[in-house]
PDB file of N, CA and C in Angstrom:
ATOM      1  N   UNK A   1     -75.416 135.911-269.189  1.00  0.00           N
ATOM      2  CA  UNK A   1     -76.121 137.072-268.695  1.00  0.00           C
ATOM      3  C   UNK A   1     -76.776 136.745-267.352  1.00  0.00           C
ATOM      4  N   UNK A   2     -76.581 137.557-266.607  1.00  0.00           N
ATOM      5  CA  UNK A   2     -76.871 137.622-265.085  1.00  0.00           C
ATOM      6  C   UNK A   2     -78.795 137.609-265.144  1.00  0.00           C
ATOM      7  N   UNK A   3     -79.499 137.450-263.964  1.00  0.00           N
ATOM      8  CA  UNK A   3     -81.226 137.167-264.495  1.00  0.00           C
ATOM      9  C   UNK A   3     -80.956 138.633-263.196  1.00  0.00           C
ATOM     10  N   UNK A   4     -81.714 139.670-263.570  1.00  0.00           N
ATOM     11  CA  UNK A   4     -81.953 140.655-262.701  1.00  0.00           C
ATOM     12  C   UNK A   4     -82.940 140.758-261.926  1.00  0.00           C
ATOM     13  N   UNK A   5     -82.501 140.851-261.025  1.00  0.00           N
ATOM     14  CA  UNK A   5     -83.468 141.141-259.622  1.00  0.00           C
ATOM     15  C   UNK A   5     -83.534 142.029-258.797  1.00  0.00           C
ATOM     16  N   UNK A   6     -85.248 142.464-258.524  1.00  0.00           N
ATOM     17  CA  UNK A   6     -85.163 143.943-257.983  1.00  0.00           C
ATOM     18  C   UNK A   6     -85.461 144.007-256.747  1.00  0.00           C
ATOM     19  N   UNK A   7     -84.912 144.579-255.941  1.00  0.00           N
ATOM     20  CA  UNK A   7     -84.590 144.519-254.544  1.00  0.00           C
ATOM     21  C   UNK A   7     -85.708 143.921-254.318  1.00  0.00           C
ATOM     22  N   UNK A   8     -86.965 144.003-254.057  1.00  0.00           N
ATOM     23  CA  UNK A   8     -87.860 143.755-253.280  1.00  0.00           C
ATOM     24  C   UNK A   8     -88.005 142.501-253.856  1.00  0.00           C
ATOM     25  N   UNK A   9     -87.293 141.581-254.478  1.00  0.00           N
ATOM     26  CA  UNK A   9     -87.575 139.910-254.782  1.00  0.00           C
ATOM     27  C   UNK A   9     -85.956 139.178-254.255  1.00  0.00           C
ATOM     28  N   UNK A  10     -85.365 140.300-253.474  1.00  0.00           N
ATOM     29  CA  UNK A  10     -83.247 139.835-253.559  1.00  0.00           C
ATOM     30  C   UNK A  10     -83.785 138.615-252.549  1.00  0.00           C
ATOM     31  N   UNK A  11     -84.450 139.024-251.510  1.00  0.00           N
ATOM     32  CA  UNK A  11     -84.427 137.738-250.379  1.00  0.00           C
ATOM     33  C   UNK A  11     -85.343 136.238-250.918  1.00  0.00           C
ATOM     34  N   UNK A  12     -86.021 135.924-252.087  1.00  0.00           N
ATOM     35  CA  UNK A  12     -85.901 134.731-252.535  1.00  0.00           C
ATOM     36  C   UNK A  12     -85.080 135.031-254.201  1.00  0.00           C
ATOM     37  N   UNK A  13     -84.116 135.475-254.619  1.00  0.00           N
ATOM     38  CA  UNK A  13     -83.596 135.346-255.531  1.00  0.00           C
ATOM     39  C   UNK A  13     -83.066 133.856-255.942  1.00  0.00           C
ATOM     40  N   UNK A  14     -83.146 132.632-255.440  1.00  0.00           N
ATOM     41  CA  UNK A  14     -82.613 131.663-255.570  1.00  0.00           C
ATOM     42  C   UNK A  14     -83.665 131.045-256.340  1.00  0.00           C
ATOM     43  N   UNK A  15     -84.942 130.988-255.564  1.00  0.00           N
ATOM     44  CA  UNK A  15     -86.319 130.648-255.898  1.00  0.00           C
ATOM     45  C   UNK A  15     -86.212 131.230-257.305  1.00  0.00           C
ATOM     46  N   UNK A  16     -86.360 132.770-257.473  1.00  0.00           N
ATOM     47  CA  UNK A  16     -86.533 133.113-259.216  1.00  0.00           C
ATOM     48  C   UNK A  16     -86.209 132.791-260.330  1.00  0.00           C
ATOM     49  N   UNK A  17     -84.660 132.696-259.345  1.00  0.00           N
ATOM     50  CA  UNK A  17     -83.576 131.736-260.881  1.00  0.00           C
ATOM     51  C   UNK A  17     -84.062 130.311-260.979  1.00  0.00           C
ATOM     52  N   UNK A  18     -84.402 129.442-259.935  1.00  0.00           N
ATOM     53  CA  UNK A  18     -84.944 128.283-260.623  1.00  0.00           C
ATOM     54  C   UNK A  18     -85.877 128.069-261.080  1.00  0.00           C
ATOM     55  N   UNK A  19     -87.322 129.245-260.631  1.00  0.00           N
ATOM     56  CA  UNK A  19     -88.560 128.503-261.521  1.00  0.00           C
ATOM     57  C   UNK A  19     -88.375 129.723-262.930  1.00  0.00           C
ATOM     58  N   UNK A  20     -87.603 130.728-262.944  1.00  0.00           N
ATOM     59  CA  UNK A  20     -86.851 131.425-264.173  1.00  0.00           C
ATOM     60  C   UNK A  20     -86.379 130.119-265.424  1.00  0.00           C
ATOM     61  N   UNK A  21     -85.424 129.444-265.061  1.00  0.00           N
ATOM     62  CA  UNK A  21     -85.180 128.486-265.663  1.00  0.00           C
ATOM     63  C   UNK A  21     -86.099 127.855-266.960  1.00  0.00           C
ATOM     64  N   UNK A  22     -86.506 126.891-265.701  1.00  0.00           N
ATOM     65  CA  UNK A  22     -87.406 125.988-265.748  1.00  0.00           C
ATOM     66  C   UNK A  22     -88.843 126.294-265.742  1.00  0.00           C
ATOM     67  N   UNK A  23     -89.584 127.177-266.109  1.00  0.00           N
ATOM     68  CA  UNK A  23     -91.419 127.365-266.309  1.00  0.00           C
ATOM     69  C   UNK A  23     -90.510 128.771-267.444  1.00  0.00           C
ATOM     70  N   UNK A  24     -91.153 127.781-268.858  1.00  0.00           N
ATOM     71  CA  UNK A  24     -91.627 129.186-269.635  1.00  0.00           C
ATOM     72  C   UNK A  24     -92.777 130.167-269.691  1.00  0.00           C
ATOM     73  N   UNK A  25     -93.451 129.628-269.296  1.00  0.00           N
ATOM     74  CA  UNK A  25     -94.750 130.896-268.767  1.00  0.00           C
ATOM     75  C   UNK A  25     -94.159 131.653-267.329  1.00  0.00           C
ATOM     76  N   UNK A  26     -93.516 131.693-266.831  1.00  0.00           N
ATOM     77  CA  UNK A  26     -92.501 131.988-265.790  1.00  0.00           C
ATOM     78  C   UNK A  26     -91.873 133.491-266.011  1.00  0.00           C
ATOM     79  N   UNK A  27     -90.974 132.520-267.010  1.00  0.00           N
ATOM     80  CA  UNK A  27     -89.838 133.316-267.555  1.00  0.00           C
ATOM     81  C   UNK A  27     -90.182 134.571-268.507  1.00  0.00           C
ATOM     82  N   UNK A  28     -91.626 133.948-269.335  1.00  0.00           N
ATOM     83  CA  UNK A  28     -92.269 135.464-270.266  1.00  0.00           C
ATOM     84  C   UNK A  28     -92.910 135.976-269.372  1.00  0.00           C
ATOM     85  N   UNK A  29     -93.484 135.964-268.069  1.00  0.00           N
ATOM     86  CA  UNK A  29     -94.290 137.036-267.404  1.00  0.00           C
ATOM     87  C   UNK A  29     -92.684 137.852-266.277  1.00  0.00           C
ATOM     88  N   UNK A  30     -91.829 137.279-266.260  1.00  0.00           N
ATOM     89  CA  UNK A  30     -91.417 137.763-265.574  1.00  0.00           C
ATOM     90  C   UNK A  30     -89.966 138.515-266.421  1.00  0.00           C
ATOM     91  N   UNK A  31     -90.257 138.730-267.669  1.00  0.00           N
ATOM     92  CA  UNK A  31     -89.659 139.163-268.581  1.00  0.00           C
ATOM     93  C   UNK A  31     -90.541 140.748-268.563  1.00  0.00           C
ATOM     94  N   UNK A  32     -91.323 140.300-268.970  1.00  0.00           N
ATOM     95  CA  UNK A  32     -92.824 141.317-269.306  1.00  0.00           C
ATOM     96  C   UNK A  32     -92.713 142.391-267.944  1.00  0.00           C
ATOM     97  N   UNK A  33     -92.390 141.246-266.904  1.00  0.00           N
ATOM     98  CA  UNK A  33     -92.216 142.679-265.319  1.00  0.00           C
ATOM     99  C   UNK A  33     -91.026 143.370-265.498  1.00  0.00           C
ATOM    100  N   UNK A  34     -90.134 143.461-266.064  1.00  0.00           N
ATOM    101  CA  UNK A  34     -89.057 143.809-265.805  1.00  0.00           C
ATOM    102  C   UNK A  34     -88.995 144.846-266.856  1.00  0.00           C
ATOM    103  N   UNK A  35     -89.483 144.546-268.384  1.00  0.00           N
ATOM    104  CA  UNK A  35     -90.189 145.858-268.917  1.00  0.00           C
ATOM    105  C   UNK A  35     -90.572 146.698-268.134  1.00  0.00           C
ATOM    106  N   UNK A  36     -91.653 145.971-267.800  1.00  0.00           N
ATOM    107  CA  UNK A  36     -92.587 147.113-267.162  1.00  0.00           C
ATOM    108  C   UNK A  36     -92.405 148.166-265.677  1.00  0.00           C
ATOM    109  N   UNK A  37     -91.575 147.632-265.198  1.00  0.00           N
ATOM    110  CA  UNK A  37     -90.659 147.921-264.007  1.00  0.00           C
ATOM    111  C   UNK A  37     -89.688 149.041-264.578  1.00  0.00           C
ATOM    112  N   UNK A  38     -89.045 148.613-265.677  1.00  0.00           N
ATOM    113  CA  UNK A  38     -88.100 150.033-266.372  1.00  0.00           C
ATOM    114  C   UNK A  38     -88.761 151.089-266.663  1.00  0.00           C
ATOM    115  N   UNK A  39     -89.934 151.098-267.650  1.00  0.00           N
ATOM    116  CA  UNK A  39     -90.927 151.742-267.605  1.00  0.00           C
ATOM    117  C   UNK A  39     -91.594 152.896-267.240  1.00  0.00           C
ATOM    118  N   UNK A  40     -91.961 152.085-266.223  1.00  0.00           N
ATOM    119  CA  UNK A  40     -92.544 152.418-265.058  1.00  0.00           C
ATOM    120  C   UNK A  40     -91.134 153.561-264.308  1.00  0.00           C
ATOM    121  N   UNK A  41     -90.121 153.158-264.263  1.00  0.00           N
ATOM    122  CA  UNK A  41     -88.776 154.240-263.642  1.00  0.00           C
ATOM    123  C   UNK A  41     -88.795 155.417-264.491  1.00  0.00           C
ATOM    124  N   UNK A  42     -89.029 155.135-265.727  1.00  0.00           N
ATOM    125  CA  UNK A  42     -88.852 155.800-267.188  1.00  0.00           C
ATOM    126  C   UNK A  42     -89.934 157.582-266.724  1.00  0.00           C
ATOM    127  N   UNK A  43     -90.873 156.812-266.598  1.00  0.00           N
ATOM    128  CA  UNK A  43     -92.009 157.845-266.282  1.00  0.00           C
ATOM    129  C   UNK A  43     -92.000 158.529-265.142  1.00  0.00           C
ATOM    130  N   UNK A  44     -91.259 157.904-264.250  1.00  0.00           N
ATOM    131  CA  UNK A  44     -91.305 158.557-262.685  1.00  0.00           C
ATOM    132  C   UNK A  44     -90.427 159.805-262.770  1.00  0.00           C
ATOM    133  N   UNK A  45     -89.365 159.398-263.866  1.00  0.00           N
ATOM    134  CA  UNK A  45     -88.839 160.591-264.041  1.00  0.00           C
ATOM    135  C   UNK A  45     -88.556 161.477-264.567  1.00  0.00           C
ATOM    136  N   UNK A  46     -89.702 161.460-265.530  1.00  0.00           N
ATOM    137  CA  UNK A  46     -89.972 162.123-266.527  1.00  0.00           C
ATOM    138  C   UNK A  46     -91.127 163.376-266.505  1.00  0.00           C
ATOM    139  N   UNK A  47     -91.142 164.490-266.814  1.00  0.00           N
ATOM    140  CA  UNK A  47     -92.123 165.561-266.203  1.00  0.00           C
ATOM    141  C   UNK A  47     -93.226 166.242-267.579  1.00  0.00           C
ATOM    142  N   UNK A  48     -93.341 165.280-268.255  1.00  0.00           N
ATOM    143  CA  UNK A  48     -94.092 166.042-269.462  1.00  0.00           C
ATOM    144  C   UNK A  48     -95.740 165.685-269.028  1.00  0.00           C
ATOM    145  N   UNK A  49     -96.973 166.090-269.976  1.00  0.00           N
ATOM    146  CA  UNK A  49     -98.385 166.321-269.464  1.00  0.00           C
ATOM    147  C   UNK A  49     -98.365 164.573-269.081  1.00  0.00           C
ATOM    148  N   UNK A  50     -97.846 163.963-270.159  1.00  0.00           N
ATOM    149  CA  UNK A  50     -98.636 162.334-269.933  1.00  0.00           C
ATOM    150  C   UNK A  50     -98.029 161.613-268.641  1.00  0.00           C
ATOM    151  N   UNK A  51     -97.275 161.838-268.135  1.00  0.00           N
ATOM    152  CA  UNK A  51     -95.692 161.671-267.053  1.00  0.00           C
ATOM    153  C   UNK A  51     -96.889 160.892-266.044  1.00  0.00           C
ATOM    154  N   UNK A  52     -97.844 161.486-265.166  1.00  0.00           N
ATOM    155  CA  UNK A  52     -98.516 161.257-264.712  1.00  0.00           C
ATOM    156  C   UNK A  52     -99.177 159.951-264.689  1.00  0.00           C
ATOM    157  N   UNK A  53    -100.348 159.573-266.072  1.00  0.00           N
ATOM    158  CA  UNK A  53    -101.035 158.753-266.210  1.00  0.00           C
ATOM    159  C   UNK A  53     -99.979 157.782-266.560  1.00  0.00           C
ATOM    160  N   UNK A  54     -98.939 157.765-267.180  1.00  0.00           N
ATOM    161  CA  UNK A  54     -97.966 156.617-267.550  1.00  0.00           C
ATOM    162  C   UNK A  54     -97.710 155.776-266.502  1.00  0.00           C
ATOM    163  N   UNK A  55     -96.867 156.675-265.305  1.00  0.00           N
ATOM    164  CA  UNK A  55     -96.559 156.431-264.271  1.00  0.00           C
ATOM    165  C   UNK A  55     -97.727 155.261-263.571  1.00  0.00           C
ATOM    166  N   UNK A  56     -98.986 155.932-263.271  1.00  0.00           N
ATOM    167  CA  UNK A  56     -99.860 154.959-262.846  1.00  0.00           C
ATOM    168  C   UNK A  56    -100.530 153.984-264.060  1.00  0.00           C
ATOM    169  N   UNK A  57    -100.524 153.789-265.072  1.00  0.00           N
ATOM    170  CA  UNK A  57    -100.655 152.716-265.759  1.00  0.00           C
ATOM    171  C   UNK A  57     -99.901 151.500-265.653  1.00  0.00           C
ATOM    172  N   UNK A  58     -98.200 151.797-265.627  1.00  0.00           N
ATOM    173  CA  UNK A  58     -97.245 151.078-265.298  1.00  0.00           C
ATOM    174  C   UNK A  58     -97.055 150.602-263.599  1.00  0.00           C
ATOM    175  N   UNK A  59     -96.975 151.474-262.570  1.00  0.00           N
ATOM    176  CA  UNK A  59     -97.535 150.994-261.787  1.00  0.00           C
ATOM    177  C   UNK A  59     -98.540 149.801-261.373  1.00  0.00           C
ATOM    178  N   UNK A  60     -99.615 149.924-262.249  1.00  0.00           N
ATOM    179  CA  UNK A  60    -100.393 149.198-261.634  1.00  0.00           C
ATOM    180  C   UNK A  60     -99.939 147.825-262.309  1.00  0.00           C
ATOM    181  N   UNK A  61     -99.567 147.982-263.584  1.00  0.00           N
ATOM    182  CA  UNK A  61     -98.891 146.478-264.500  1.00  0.00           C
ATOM    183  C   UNK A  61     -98.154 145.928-263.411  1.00  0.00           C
ATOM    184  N   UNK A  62     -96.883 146.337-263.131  1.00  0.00           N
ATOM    185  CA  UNK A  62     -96.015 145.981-262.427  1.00  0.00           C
ATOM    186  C   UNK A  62     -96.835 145.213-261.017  1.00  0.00           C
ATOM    187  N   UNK A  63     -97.261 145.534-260.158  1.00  0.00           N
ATOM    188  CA  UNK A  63     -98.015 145.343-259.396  1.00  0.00           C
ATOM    189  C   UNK A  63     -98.921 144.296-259.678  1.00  0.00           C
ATOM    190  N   UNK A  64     -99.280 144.307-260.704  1.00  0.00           N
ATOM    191  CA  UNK A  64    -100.426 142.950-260.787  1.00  0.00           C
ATOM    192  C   UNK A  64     -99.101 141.763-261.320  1.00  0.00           C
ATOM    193  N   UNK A  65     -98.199 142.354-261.926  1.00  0.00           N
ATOM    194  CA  UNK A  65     -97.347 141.319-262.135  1.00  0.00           C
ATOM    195  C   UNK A  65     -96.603 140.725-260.581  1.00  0.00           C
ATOM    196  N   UNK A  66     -96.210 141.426-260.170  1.00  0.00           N
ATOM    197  CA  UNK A  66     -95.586 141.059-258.932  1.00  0.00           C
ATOM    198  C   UNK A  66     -96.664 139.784-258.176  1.00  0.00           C
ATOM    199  N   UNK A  67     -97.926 140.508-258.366  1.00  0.00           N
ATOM    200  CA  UNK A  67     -98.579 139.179-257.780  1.00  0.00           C
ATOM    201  C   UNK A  67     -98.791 138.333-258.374  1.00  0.00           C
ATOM    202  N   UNK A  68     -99.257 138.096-259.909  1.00  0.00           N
ATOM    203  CA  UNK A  68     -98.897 136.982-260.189  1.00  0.00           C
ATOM    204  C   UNK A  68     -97.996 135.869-259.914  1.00  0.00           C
ATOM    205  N   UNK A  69     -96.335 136.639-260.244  1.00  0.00           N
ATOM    206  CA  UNK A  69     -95.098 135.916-260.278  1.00  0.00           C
ATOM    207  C   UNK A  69     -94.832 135.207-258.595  1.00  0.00           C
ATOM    208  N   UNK A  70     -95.678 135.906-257.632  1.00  0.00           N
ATOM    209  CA  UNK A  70     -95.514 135.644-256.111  1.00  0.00           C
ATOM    210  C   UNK A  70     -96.588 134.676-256.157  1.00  0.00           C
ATOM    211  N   UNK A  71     -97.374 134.504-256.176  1.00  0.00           N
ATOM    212  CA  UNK A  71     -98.649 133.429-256.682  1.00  0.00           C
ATOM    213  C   UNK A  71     -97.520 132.392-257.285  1.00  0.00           C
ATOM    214  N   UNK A  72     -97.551 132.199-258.679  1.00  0.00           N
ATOM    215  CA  UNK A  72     -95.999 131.022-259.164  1.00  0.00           C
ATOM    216  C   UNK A  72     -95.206 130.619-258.313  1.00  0.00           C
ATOM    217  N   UNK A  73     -94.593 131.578-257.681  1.00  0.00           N
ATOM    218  CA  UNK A  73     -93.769 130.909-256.782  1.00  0.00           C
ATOM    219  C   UNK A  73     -94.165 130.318-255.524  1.00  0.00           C
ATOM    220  N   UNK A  74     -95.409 130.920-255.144  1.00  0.00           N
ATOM    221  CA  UNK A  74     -96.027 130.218-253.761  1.00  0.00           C
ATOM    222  C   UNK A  74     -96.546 128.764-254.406  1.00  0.00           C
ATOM    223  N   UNK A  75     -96.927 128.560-255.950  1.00  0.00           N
ATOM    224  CA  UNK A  75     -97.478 127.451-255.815  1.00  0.00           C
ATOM    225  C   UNK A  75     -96.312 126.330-256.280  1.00  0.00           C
ATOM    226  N   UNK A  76     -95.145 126.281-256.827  1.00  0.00           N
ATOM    227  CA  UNK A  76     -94.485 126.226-257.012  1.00  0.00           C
ATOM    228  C   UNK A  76     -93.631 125.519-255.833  1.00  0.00           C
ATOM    229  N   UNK A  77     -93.696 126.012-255.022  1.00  0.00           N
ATOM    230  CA  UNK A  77     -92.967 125.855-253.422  1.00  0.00           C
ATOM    231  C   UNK A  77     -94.366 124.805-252.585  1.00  0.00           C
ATOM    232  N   UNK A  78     -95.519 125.310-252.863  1.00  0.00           N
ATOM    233  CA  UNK A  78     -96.215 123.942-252.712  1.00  0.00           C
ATOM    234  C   UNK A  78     -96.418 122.804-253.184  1.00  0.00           C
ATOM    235  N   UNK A  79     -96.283 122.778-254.599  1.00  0.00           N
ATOM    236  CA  UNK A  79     -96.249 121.627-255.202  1.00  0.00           C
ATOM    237  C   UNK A  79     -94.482 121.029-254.239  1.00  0.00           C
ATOM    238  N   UNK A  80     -93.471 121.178-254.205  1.00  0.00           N
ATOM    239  CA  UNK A  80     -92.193 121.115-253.600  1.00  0.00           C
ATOM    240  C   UNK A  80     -92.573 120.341-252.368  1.00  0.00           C
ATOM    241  N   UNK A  81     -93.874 120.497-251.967  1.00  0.00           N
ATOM    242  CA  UNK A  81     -93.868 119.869-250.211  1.00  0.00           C
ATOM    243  C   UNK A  81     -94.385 118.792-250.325  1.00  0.00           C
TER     244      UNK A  81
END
C-alpha cells in the first residue's frame, strides 16, 4: 500500500515516508491527520445544519496536526545535522 500524501506535503514526500517508517508516534499522528483531513473534505461538502461547525472543528484538528507532524520533521532533520 502506497503512504498518501496531500499535496501540500508532495515537495518533502521522501522525508514522510522515512520518518513514516521509522517513528511510531509519527506514523499514529500522521495516521490520525489523514482521518481527519478526509473528514474534514466530508463536511466541506456536505450542506446539513451541523456542516458548518464540523467543517471548522476538523479544520482546526488538521491544522494543529500539520504542525505538529512539520515540527517532527523539522526536528528530525535536525537531529540529521
Amino acid at each position: 500500500m502506497a503512504l498518501t500524501i496531500p499535496d501540500q506535503f508532495s515537495a518533502i514526500r521522501s522525508h514522510i515516508e522515512k520518518k513514516y517508517k521509522a517513528d511510531e508516534t509519527f506514523r499514529d499522528i500522521y495516521n490520525d491527520y489523514l482521518t481527519y483531513l478526509d473528514a474534514n473534505r466530508f463536511w466541506s461538502n456536505n450542506s446539513t445544519d451541523v456542516a458548518p461547525a464540523r467543517r471548522r472543528e476538523y479544520a482546526e484538528l488538521v491544522n494543529e496536526l500539520e504542525k505538529e507532524l512539520i515540527q517532527m520533521l523539522k526536528k528530525g532533520a535536525d537531529e540529521a545535522t
